[in-house]
N, C-alpha and C. Protein backbone atom coordinates (compact mmCIF):
# COMPACT_ATOMS: atom_id res chain seq x y z
N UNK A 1 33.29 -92.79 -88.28
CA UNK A 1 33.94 -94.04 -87.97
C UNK A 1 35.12 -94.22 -88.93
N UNK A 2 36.32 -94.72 -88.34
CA UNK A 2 37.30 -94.60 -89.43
C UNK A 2 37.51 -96.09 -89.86
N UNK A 3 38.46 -96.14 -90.65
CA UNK A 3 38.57 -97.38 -91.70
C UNK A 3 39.15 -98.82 -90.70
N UNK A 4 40.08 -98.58 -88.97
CA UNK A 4 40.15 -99.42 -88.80
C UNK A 4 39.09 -99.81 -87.95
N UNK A 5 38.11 -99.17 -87.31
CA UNK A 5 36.91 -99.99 -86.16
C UNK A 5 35.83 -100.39 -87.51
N UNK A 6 35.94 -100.05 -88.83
CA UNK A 6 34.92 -100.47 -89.56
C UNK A 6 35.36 -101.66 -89.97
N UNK A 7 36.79 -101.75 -90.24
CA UNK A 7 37.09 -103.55 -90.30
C UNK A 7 37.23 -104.16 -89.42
N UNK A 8 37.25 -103.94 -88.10
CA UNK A 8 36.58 -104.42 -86.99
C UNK A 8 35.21 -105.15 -86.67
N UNK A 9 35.08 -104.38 -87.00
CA UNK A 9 32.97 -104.41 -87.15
C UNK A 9 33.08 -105.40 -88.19
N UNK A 10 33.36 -105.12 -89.46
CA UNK A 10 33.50 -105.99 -90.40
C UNK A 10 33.49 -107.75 -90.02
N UNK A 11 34.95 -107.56 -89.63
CA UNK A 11 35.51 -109.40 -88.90
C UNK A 11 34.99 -110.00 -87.85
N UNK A 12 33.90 -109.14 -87.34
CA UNK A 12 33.01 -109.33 -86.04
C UNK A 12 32.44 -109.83 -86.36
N UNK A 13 31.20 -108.98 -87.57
CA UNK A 13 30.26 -109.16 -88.04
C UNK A 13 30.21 -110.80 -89.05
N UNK A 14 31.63 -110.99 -89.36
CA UNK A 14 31.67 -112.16 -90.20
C UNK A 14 31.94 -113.33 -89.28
N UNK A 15 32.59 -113.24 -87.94
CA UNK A 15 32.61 -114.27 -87.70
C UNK A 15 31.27 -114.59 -86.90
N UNK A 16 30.81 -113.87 -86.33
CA UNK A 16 29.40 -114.35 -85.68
C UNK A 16 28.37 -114.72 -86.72
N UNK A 17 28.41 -114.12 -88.08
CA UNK A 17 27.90 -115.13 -88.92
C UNK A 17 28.07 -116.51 -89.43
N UNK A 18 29.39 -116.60 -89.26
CA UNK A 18 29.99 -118.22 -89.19
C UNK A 18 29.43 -118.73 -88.27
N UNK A 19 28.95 -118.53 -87.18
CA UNK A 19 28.82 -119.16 -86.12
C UNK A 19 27.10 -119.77 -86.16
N UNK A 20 26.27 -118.38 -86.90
CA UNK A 20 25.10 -118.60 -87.28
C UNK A 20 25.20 -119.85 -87.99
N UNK A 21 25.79 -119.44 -89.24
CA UNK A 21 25.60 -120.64 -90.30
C UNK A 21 25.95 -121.88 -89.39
N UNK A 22 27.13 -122.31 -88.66
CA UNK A 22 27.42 -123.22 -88.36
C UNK A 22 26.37 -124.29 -87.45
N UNK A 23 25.45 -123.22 -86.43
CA UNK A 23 24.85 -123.61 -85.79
C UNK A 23 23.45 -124.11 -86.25
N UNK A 24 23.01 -123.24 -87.72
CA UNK A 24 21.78 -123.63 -88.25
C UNK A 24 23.10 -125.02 -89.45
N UNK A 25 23.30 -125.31 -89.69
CA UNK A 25 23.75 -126.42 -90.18
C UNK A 25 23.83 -127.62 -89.26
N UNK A 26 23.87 -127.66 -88.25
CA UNK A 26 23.88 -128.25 -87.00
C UNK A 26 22.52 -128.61 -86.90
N UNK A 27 21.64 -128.00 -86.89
CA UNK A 27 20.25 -128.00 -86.46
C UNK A 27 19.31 -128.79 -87.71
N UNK A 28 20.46 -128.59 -89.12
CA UNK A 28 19.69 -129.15 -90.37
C UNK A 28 20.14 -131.02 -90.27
N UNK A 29 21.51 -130.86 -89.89
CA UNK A 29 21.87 -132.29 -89.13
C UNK A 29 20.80 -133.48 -88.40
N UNK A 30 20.77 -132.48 -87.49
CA UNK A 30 19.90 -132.96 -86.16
C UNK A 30 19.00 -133.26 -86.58
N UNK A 31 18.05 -132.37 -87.30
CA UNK A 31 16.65 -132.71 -87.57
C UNK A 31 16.75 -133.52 -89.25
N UNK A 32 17.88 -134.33 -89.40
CA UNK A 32 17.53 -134.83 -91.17
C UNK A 32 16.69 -136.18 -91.20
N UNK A 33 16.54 -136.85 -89.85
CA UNK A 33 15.81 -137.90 -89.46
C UNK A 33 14.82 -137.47 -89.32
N UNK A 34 13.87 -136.46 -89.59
CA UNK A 34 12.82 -136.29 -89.08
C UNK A 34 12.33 -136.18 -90.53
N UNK A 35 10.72 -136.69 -90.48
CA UNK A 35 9.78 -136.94 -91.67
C UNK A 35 9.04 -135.69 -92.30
N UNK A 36 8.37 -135.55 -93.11
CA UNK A 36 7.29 -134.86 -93.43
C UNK A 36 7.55 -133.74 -94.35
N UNK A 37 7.02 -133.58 -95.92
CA UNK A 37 7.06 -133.11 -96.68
C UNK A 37 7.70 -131.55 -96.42
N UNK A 38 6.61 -131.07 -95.51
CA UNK A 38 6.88 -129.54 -95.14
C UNK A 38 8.51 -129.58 -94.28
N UNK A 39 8.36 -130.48 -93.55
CA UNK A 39 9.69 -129.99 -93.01
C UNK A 39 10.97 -130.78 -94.33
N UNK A 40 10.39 -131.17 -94.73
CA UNK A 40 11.98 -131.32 -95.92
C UNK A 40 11.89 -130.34 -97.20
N UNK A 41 10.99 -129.76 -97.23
CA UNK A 41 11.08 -128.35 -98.20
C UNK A 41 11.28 -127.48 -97.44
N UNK A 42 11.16 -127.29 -96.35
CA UNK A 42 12.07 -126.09 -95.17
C UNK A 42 13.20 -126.61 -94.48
N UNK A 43 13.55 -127.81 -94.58
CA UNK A 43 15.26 -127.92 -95.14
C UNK A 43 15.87 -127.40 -96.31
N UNK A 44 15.04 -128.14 -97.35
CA UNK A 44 16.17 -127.49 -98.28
C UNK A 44 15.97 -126.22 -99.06
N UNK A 45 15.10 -125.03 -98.24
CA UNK A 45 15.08 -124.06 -98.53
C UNK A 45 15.89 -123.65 -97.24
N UNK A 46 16.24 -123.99 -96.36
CA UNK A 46 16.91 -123.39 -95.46
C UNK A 46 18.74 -123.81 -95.73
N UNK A 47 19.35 -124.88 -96.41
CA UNK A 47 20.43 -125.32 -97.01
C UNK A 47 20.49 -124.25 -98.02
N UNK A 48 19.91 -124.18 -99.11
CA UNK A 48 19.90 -122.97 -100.02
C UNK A 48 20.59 -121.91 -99.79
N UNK A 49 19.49 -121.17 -98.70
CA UNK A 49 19.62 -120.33 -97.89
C UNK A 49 21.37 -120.14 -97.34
N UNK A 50 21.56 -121.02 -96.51
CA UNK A 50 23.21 -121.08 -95.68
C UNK A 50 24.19 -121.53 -97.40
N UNK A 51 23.94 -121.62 -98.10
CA UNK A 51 24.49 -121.77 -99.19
C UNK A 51 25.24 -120.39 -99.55
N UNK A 52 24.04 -119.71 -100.08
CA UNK A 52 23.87 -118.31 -100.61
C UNK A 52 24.62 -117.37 -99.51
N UNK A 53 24.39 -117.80 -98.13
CA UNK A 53 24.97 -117.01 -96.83
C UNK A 53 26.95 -117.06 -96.92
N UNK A 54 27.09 -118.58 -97.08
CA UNK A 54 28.34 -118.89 -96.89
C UNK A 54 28.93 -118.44 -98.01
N UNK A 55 28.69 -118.07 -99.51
CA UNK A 55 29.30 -117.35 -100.62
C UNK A 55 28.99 -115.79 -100.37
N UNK A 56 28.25 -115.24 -99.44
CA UNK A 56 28.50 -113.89 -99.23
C UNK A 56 29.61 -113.67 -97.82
N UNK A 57 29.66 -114.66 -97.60
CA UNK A 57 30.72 -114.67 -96.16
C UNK A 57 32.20 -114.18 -96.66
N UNK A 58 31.85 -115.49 -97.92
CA UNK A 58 33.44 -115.82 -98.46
C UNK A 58 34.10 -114.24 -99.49
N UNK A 59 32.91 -113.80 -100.03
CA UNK A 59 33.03 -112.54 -100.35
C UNK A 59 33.45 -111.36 -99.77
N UNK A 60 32.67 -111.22 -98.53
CA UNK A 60 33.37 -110.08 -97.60
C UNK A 60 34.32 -110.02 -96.85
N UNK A 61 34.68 -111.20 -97.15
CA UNK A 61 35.69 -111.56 -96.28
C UNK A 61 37.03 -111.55 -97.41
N UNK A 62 36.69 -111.69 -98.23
CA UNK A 62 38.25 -111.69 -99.40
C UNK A 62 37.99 -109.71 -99.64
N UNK A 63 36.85 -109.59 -99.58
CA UNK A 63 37.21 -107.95 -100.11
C UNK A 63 37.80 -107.25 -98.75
N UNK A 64 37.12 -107.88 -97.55
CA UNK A 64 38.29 -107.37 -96.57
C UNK A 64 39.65 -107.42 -96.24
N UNK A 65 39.95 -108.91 -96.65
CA UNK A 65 41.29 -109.22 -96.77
C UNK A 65 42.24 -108.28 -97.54
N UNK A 66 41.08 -107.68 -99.15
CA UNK A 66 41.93 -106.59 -100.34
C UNK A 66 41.62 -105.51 -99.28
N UNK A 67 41.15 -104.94 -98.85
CA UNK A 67 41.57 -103.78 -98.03
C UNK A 67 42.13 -103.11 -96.89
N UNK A 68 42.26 -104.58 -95.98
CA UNK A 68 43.32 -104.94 -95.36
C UNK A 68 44.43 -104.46 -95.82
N UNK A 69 44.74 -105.53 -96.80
CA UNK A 69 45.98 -105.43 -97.74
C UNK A 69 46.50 -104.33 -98.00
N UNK A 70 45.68 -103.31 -98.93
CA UNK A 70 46.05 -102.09 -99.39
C UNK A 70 46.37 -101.04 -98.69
N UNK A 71 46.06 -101.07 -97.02
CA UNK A 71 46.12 -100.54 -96.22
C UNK A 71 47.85 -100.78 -95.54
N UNK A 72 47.77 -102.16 -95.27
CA UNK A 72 49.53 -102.33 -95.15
C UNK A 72 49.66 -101.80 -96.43
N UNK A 73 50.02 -101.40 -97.49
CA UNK A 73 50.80 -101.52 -98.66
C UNK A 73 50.97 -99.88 -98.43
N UNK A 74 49.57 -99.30 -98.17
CA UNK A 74 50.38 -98.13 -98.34
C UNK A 74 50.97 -97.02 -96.76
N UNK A 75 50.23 -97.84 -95.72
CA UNK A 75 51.15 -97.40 -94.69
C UNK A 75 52.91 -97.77 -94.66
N UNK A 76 52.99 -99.24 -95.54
CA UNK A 76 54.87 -99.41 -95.80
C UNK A 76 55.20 -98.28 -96.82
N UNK A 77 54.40 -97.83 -97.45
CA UNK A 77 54.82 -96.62 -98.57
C UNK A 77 54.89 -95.48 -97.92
N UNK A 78 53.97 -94.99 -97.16
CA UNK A 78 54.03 -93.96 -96.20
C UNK A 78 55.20 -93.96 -95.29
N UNK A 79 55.73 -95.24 -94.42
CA UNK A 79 56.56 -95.41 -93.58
C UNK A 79 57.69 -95.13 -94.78
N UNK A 80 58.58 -95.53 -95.85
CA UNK A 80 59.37 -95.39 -96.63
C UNK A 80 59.62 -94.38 -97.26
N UNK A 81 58.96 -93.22 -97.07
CA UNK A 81 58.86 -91.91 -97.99
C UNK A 81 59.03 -90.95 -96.87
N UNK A 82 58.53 -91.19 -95.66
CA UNK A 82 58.19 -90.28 -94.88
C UNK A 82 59.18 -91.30 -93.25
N UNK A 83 60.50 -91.84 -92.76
CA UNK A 83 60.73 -92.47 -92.37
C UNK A 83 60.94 -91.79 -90.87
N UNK A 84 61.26 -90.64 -90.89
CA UNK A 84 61.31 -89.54 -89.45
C UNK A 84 59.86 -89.22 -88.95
N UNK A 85 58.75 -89.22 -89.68
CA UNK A 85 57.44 -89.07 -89.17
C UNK A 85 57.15 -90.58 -88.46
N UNK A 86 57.13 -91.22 -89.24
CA UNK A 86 56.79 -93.00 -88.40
C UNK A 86 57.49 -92.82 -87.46
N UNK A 87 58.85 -92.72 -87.19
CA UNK A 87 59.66 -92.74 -85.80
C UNK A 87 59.05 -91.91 -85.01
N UNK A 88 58.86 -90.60 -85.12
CA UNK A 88 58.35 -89.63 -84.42
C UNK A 88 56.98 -90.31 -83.82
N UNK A 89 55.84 -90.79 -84.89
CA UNK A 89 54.59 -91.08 -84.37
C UNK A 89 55.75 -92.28 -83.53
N UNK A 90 55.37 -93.22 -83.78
CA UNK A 90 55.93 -94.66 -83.19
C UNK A 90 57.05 -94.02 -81.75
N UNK A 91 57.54 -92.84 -81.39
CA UNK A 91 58.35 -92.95 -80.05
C UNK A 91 56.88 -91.96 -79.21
N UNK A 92 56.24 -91.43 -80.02
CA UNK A 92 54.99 -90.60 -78.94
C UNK A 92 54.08 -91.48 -78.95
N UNK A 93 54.19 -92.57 -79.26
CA UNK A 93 52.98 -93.71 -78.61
C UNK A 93 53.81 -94.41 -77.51
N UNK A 94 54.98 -95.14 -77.98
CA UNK A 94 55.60 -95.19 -76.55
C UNK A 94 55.36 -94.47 -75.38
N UNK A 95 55.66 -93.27 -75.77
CA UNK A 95 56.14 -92.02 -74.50
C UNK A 95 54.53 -92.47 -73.86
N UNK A 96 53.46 -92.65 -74.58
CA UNK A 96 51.87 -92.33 -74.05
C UNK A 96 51.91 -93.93 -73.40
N UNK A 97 52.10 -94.89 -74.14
CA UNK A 97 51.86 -95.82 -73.83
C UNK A 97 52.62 -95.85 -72.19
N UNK A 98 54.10 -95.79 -72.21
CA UNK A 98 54.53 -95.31 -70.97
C UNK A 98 54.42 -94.84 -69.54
N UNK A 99 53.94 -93.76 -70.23
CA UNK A 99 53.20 -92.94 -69.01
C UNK A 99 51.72 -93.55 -68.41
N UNK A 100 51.17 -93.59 -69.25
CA UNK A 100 50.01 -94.49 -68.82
C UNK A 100 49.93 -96.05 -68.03
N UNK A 101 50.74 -96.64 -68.23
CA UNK A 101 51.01 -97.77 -67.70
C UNK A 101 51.85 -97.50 -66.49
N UNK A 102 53.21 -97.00 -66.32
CA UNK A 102 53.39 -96.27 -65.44
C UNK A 102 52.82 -95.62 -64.19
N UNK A 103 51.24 -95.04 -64.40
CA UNK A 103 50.46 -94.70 -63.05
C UNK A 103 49.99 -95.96 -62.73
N UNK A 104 49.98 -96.64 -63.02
CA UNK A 104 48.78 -97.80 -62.77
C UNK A 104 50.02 -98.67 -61.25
């Protein structure tokens, strides 16, 4: 698997966890009117919980952002050193892109 479907997977994987958290926060909402010892120590072990979730979110998500990053930084270094290869790649994706769209 190469480095861009794994940050793929990555930003997938993070936002459908947002969506988790969001929805069990929702559900801690809903149910804060409701009584009884056990269920308010499985609130706030479950707040905890989306606590601890949402600072590993915010984590993988900034170390993706740094590798993101470093990735533009050094494909503009690559493109700048090497400026007839980028053209070359960049007119044979055209030509493909082209042709392919073209039969359709």
């Amino acid at each position: 698997m190469d480095n861009v479907s794994v940050d793929a997977t990555k930003e997938q994987l993070i936002a459908d966890f947002k969506t988790v958290v969001a929805d069990a926060e929702a559900l801690l909402k809903a149910t804060a009117n409701q009584g009884g010892d056990e269920l308010t120590a499985l609130r706030s072990k479950a707040e905890e919980s989306l606590k601890a979730a949402k600072a590993r979110i915010a984590s993988e998500q900034a170390a993706l952002f740094a590798s993101t990053k470093e990735a533009v930084k050094a494909t503009d270094v690559y493109v700048h050193n090497n400026p007839w290869a980028a053209v070359g790649v960049g007119a044979g994706i055209g030509l493909l892109v082209g042709l392919l769209s073209g039969r359709r």
